[in-house]
PDB file of N, CA and C in Angstrom:
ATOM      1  N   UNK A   1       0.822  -1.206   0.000  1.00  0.00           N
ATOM      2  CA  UNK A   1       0.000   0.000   0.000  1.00  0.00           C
ATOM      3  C   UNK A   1       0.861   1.263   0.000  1.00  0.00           C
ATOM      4  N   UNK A   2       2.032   1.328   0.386  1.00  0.00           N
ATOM      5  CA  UNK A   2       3.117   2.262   0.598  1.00  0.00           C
ATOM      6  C   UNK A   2       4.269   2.200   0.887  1.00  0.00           C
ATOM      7  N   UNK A   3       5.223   3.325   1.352  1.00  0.00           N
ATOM      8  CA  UNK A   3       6.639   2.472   1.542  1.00  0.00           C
ATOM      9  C   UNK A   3       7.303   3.526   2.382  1.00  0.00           C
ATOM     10  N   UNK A   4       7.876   2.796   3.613  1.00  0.00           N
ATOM     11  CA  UNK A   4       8.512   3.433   4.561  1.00  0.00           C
ATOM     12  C   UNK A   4       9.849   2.888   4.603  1.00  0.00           C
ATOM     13  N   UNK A   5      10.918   3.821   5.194  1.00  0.00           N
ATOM     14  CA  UNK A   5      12.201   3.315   5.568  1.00  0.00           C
ATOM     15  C   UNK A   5      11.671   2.033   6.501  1.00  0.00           C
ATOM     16  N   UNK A   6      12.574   1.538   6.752  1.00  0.00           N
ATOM     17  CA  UNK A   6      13.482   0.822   8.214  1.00  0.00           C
ATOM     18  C   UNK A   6      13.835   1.973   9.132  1.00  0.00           C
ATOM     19  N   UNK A   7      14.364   2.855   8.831  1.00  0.00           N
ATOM     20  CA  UNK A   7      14.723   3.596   9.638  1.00  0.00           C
ATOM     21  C   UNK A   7      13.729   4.790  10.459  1.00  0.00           C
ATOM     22  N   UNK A   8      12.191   4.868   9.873  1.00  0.00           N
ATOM     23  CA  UNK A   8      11.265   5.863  10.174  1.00  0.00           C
ATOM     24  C   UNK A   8      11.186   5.598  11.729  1.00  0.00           C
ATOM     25  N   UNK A   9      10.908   7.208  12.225  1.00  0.00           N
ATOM     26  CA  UNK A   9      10.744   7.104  13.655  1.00  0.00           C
ATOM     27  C   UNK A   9       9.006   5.700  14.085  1.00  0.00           C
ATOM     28  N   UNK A  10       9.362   5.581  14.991  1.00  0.00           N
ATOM     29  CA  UNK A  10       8.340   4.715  15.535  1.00  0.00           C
ATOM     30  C   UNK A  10       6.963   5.566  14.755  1.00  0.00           C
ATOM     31  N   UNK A  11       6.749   6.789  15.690  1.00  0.00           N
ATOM     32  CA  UNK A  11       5.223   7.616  15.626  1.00  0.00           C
ATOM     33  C   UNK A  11       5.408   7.934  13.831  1.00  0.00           C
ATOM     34  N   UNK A  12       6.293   7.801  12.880  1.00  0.00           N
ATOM     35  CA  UNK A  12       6.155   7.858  11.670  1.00  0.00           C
ATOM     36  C   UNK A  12       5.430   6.302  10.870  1.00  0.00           C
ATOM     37  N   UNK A  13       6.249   5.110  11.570  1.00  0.00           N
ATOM     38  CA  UNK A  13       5.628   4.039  11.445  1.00  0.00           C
ATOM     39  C   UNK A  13       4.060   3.637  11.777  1.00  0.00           C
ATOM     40  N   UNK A  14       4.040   4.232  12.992  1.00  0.00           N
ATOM     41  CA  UNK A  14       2.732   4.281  13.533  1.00  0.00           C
ATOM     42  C   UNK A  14       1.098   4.604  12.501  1.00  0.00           C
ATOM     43  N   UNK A  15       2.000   5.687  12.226  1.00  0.00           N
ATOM     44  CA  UNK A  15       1.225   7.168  11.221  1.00  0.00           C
ATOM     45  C   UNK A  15       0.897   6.532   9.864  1.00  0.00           C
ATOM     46  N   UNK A  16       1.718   5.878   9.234  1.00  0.00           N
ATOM     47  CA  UNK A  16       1.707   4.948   7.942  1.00  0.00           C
ATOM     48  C   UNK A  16       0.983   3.948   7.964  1.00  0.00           C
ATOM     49  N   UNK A  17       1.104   2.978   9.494  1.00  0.00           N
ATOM     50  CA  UNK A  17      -0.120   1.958   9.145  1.00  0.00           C
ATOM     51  C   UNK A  17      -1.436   2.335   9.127  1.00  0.00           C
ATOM     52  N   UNK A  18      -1.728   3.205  10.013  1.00  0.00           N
ATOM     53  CA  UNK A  18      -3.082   3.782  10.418  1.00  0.00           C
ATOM     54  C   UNK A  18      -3.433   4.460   8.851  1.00  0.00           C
ATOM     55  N   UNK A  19      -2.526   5.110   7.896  1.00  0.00           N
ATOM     56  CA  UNK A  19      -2.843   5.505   6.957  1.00  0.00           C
ATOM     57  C   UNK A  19      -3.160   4.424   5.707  1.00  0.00           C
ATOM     58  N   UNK A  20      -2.473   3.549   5.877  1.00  0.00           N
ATOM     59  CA  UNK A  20      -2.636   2.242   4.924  1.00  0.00           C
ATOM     60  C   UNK A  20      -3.516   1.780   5.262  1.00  0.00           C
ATOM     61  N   UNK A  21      -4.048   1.295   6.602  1.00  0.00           N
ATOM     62  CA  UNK A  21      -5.437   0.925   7.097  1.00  0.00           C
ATOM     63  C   UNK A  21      -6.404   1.558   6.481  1.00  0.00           C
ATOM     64  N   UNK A  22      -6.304   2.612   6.596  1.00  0.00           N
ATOM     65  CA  UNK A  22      -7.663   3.977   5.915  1.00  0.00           C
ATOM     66  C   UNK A  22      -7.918   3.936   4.283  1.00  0.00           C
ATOM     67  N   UNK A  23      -6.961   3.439   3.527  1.00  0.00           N
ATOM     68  CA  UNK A  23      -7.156   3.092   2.107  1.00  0.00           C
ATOM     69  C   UNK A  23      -5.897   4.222   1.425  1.00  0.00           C
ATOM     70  N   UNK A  24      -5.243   4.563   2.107  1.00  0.00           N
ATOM     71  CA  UNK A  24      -4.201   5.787   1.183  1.00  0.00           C
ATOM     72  C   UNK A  24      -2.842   5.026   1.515  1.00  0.00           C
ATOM     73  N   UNK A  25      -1.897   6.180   0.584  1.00  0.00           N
ATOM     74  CA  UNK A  25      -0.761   4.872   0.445  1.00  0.00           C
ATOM     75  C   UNK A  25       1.172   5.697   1.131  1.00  0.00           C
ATOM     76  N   UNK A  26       0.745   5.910   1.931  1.00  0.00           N
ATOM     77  CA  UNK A  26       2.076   6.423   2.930  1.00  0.00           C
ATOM     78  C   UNK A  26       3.369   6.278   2.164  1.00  0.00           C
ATOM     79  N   UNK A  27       3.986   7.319   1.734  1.00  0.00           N
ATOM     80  CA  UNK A  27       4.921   7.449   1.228  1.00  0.00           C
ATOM     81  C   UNK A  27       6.099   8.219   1.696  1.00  0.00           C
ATOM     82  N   UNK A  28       7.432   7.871   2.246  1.00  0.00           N
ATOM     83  CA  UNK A  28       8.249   8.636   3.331  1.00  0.00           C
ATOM     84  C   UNK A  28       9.031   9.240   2.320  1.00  0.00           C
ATOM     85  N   UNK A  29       8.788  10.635   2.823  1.00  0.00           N
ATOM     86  CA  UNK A  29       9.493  11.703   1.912  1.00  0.00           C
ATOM     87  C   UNK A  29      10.836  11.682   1.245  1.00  0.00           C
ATOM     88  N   UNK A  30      11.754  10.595   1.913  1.00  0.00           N
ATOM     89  CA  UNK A  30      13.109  10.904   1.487  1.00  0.00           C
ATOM     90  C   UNK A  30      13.064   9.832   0.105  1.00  0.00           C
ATOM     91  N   UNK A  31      11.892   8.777   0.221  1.00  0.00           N
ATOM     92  CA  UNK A  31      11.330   8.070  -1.210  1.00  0.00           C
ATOM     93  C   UNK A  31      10.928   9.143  -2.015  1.00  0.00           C
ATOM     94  N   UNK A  32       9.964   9.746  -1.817  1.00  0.00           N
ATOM     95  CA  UNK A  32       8.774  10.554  -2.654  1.00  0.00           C
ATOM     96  C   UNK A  32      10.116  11.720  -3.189  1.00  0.00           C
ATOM     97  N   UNK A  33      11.709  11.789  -2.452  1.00  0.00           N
ATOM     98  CA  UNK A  33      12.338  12.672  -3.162  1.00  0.00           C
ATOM     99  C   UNK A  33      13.235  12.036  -4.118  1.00  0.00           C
ATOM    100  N   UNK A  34      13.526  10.737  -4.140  1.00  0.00           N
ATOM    101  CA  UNK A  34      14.292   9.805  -4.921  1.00  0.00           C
ATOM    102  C   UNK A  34      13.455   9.565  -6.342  1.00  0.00           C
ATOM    103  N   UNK A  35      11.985   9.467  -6.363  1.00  0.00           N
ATOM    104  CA  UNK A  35      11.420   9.061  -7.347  1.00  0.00           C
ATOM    105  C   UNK A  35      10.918  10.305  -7.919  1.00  0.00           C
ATOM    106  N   UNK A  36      10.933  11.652  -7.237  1.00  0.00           N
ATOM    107  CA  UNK A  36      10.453  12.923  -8.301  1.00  0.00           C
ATOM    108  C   UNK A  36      11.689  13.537  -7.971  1.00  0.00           C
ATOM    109  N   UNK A  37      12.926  13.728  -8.278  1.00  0.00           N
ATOM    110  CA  UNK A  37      14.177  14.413  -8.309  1.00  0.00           C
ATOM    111  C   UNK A  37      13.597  16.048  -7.909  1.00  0.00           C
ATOM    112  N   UNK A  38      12.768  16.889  -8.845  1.00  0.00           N
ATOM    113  CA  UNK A  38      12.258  17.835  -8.838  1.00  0.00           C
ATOM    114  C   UNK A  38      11.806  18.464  -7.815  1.00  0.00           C
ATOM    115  N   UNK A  39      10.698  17.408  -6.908  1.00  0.00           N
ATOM    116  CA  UNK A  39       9.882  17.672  -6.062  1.00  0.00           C
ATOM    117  C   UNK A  39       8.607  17.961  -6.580  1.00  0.00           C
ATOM    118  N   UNK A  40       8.340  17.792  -7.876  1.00  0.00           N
ATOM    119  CA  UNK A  40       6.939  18.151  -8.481  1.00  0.00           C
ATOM    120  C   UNK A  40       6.607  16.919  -9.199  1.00  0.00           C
ATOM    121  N   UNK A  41       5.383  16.914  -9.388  1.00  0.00           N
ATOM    122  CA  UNK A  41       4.554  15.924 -10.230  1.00  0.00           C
ATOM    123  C   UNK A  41       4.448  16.367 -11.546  1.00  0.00           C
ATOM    124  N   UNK A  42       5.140  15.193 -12.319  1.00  0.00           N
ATOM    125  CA  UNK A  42       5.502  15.593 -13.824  1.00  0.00           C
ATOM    126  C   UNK A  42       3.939  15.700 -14.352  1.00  0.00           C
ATOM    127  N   UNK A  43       4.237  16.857 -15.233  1.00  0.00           N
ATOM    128  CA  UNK A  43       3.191  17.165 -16.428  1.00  0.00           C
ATOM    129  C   UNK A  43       2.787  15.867 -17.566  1.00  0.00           C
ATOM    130  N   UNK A  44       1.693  15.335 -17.423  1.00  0.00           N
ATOM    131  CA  UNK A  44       1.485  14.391 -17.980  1.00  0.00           C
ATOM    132  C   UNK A  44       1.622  14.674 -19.530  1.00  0.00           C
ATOM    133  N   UNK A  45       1.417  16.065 -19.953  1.00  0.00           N
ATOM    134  CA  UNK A  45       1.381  16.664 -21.481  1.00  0.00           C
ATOM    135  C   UNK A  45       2.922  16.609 -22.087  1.00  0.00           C
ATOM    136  N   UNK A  46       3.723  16.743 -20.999  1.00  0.00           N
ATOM    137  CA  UNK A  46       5.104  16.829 -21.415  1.00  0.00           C
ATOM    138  C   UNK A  46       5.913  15.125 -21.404  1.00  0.00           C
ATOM    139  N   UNK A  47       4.896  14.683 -21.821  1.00  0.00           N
ATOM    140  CA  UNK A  47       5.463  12.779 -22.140  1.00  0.00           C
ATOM    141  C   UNK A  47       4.573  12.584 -23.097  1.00  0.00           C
ATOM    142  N   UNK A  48       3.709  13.530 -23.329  1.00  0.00           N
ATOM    143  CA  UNK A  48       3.016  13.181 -25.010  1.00  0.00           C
ATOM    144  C   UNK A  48       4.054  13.649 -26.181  1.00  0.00           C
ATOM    145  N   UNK A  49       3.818  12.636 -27.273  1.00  0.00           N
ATOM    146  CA  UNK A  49       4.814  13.093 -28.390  1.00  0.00           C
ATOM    147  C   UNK A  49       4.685  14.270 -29.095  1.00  0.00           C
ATOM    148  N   UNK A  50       5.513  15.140 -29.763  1.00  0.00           N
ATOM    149  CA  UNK A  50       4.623  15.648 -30.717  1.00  0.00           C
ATOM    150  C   UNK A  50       3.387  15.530 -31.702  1.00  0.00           C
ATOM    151  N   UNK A  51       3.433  14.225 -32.180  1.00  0.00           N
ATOM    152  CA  UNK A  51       2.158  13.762 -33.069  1.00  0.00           C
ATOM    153  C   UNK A  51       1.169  13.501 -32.249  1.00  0.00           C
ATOM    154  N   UNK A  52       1.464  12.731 -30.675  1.00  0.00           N
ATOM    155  CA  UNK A  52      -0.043  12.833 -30.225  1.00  0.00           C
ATOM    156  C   UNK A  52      -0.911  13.861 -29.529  1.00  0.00           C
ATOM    157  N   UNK A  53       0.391  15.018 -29.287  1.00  0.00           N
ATOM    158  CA  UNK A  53      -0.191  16.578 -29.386  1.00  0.00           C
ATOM    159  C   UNK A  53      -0.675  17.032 -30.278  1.00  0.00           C
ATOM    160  N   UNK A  54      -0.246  16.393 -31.419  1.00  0.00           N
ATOM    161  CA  UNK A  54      -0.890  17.177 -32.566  1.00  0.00           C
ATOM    162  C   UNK A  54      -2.453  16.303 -32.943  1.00  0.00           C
ATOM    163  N   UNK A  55      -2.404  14.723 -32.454  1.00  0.00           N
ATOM    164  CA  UNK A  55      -4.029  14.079 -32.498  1.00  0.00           C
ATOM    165  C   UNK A  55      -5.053  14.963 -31.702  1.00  0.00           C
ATOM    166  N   UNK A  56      -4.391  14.956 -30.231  1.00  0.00           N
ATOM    167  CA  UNK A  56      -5.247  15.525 -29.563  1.00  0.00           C
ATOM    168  C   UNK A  56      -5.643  16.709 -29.720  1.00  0.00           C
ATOM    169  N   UNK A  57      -4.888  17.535 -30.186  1.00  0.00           N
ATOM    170  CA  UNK A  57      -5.433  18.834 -30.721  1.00  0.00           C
ATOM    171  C   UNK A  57      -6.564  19.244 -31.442  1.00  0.00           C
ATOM    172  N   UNK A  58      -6.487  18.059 -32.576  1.00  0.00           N
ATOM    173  CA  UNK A  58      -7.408  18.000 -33.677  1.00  0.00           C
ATOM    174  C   UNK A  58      -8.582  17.185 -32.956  1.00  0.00           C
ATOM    175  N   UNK A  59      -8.922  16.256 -32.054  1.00  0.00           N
ATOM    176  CA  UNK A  59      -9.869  16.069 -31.273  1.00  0.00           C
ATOM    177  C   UNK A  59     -10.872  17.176 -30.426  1.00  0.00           C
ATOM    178  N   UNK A  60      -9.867  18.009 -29.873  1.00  0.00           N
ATOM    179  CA  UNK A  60     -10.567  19.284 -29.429  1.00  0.00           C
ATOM    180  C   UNK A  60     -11.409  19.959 -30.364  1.00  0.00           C
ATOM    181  N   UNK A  61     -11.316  19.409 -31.674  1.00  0.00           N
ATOM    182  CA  UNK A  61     -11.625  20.507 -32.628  1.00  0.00           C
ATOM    183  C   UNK A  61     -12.630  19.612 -32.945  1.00  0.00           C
ATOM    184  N   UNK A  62     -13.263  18.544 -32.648  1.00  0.00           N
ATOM    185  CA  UNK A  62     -14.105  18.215 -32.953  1.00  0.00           C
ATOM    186  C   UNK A  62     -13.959  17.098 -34.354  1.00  0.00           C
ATOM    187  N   UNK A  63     -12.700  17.141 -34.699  1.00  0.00           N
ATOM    188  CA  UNK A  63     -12.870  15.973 -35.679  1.00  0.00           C
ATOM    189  C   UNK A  63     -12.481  14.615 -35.647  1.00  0.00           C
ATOM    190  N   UNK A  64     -13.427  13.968 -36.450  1.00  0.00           N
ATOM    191  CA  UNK A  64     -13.427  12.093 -36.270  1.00  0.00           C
ATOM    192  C   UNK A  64     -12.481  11.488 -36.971  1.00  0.00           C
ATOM    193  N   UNK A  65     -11.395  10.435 -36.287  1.00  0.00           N
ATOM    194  CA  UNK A  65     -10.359   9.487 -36.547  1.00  0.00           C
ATOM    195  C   UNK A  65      -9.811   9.610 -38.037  1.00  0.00           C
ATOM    196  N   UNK A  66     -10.760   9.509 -38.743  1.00  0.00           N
ATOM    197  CA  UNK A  66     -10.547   9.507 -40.514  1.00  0.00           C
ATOM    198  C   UNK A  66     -10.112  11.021 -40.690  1.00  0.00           C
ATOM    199  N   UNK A  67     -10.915  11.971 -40.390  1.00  0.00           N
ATOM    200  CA  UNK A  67     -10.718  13.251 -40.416  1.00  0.00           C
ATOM    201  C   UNK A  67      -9.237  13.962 -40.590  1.00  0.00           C
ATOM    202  N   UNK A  68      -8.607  13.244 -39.041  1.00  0.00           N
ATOM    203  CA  UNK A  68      -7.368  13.587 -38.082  1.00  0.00           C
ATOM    204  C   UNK A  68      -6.349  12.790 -39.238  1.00  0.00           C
ATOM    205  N   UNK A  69      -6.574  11.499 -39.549  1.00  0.00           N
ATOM    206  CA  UNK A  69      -5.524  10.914 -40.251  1.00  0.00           C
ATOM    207  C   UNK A  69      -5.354  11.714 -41.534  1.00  0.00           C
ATOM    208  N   UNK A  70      -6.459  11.886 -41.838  1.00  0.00           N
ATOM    209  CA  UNK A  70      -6.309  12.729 -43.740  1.00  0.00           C
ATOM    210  C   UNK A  70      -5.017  14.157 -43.449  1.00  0.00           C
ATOM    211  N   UNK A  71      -5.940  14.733 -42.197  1.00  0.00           N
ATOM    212  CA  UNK A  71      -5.468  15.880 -42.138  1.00  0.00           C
ATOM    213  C   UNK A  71      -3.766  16.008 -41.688  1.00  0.00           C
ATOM    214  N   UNK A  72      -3.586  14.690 -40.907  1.00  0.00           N
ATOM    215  CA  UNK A  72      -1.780  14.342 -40.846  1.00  0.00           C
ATOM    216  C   UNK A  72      -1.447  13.298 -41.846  1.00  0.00           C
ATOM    217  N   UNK A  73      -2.039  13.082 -42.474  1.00  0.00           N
ATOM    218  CA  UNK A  73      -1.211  11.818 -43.685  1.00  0.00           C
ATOM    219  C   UNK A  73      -0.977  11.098 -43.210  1.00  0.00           C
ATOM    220  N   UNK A  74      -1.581  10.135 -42.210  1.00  0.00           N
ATOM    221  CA  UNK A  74      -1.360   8.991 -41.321  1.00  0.00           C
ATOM    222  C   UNK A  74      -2.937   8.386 -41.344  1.00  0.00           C
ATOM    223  N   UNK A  75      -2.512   6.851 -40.814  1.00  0.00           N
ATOM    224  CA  UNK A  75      -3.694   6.038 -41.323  1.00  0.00           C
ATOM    225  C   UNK A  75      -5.346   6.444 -40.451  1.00  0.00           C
ATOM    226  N   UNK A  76      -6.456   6.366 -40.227  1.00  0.00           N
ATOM    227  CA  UNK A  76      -7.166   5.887 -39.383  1.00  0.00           C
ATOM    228  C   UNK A  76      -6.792   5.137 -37.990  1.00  0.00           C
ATOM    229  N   UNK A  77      -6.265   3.813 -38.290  1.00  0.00           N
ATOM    230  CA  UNK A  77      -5.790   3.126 -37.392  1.00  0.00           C
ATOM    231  C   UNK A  77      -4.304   3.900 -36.108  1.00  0.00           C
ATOM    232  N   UNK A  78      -3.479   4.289 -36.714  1.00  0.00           N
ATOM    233  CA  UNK A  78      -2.550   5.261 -36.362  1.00  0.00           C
ATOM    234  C   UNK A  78      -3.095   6.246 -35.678  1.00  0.00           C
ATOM    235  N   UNK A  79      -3.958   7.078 -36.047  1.00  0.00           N
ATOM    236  CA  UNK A  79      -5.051   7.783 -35.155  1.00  0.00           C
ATOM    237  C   UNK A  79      -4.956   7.290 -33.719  1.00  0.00           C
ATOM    238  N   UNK A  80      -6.322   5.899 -33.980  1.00  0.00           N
ATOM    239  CA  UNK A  80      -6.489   5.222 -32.602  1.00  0.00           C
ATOM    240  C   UNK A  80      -5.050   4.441 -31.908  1.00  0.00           C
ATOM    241  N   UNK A  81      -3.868   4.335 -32.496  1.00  0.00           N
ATOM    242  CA  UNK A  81      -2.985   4.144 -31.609  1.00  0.00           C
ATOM    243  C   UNK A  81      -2.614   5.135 -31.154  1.00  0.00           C
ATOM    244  N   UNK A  82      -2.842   6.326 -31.479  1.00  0.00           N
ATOM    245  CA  UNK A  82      -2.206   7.582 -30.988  1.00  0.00           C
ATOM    246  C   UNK A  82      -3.041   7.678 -29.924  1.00  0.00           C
ATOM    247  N   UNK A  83      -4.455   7.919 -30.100  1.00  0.00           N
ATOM    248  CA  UNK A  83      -5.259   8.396 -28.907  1.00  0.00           C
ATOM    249  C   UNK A  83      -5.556   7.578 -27.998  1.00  0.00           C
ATOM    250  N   UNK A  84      -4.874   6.106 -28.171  1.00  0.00           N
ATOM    251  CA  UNK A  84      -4.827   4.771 -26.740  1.00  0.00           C
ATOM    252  C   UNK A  84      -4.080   5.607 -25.491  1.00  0.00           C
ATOM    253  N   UNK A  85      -2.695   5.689 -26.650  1.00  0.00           N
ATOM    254  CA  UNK A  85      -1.472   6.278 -25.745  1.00  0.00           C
ATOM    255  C   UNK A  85      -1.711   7.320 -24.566  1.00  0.00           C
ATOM    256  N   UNK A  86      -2.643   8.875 -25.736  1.00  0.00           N
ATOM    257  CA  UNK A  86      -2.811   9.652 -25.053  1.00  0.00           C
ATOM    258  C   UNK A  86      -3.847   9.838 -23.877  1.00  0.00           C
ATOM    259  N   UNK A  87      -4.984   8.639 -24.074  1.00  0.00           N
ATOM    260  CA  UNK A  87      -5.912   8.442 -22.899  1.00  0.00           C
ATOM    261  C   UNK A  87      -4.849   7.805 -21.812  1.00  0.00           C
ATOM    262  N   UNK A  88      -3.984   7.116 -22.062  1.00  0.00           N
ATOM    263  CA  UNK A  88      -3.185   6.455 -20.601  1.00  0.00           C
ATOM    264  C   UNK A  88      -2.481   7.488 -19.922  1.00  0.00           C
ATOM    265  N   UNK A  89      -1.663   8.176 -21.093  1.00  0.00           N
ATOM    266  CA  UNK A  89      -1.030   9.150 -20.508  1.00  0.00           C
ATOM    267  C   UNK A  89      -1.653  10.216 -19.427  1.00  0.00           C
ATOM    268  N   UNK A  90      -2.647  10.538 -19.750  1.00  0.00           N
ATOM    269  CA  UNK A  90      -3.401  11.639 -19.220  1.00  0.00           C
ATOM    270  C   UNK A  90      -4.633  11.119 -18.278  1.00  0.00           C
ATOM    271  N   UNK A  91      -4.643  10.291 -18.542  1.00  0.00           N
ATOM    272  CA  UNK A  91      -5.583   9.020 -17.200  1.00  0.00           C
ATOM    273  C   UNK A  91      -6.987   9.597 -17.671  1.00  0.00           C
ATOM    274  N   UNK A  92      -7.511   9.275 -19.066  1.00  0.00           N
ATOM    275  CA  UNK A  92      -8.956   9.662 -19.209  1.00  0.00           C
ATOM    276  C   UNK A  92      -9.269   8.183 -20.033  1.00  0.00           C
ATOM    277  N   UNK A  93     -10.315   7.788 -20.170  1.00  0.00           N
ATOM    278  CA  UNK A  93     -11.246   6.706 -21.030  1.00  0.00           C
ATOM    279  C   UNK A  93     -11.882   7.222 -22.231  1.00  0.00           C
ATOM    280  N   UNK A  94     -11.654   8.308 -22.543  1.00  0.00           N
ATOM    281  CA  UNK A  94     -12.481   8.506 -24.192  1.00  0.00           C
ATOM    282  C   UNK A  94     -12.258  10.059 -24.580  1.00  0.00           C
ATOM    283  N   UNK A  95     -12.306   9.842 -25.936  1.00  0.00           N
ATOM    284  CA  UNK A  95     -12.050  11.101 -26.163  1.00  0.00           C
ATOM    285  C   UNK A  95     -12.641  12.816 -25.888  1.00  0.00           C
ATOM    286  N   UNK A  96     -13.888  12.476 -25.435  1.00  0.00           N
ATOM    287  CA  UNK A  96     -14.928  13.523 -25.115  1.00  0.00           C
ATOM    288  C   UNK A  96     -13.837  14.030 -23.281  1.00  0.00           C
ATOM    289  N   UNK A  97     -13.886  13.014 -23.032  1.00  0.00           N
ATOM    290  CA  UNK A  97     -12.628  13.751 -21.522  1.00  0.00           C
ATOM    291  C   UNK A  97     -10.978  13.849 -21.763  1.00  0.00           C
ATOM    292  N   UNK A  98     -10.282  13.358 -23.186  1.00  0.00           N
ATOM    293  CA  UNK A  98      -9.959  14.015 -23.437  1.00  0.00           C
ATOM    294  C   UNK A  98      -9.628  15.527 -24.061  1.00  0.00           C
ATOM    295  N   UNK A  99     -10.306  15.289 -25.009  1.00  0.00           N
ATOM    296  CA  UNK A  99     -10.853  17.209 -25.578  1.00  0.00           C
ATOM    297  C   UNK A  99     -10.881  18.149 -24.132  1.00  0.00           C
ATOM    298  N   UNK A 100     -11.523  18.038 -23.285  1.00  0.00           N
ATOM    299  CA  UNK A 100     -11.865  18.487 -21.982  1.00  0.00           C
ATOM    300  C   UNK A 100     -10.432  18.630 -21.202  1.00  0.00           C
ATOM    301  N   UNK A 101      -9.575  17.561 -21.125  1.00  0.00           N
ATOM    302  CA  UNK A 101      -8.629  17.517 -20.588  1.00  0.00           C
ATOM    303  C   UNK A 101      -7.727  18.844 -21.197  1.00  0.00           C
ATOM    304  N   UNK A 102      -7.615  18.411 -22.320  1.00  0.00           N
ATOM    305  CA  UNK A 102      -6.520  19.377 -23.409  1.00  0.00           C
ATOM    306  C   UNK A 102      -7.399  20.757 -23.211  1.00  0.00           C
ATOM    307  N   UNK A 103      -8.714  21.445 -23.239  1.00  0.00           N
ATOM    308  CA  UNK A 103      -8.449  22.799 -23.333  1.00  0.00           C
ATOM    309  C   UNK A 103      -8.370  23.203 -21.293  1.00  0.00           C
ATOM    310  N   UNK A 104      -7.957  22.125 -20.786  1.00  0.00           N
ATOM    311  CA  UNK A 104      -7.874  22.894 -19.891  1.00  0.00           C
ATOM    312  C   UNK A 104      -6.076  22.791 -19.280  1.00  0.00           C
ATOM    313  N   UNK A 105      -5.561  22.159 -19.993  1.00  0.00           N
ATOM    314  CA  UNK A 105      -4.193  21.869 -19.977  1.00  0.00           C
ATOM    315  C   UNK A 105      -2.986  21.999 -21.033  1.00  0.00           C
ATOM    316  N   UNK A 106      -3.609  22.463 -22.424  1.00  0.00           N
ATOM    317  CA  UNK A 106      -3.128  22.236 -23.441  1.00  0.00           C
ATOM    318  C   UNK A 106      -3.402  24.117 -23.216  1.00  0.00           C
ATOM    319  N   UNK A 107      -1.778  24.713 -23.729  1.00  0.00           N
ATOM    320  CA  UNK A 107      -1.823  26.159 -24.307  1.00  0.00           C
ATOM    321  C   UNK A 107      -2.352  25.502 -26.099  1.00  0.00           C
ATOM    322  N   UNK A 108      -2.377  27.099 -26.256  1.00  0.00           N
ATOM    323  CA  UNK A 108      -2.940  26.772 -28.315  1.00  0.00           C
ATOM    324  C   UNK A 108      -1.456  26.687 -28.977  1.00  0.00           C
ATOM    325  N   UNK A 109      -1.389  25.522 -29.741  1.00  0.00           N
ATOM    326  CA  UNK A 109      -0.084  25.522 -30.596  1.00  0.00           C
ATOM    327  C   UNK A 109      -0.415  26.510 -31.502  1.00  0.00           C
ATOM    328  N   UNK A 110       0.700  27.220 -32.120  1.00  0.00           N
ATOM    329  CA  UNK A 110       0.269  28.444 -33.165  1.00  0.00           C
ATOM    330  C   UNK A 110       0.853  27.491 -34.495  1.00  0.00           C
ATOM    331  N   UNK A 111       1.123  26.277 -34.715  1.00  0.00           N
ATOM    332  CA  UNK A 111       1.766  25.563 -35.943  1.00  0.00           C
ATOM    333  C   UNK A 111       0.927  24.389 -36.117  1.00  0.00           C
ATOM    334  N   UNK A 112      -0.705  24.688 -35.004  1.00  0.00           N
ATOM    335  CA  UNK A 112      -1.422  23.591 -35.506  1.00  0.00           C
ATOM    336  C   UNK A 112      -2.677  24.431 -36.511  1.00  0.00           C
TER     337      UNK A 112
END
């Protein structure tokens, strides 16, 4: 459910089970600083490729799979591998919450 040193004080150990008990997942900071170097939670938009920035874009806009491929010279099918990717990436199930996702996370490309 989470992950503590060996070394956490007792009342830190304490604090973690009671939190793992409750359904959340206790994570000891000097982990949570090993696995985000930064200290921030990466931008899920900035691990999309260029091309599936450029699918999703054209989704916002309202156009269907065939549409998107004509309009990049790429197949139909290519499309829907693009927009698998970008629903995982961005943790949505369909494209209507993606579109949604992107104008509220996506600036406007000026080269789309």
């Amino acid at each position: 459910m989470g992950y503590l040193l060996k070394d956490s004080h007792p009342r830190d150990l304490l604090a973690g089970i009671r939190a793992a008990a409750a359904g959340h997942a206790p994570l000891d900071p000097r982990v949570a600083r090993s696995l985000l170097p930064s200290g921030r939670v990466p931008d899920p938009a900035s691990a999309l490729s260029h091309r599936e920035l450029q699918v999703l874009r054209l989704v916002t806009k309202g156009m269907a799979n065939k549409q998107i491929g004509r309009a990049l010279g790429i197949s139909e099918h290519t499309v829907k591998v693009h927009l698998g990717n970008v629903f995982r990436q961005i943790g949505v199930g369909d494209r209507t919450s993606a579109a949604m996702w992107a104008r509220e996370h996506l600036t406007e490309d000026p080269a789309s």
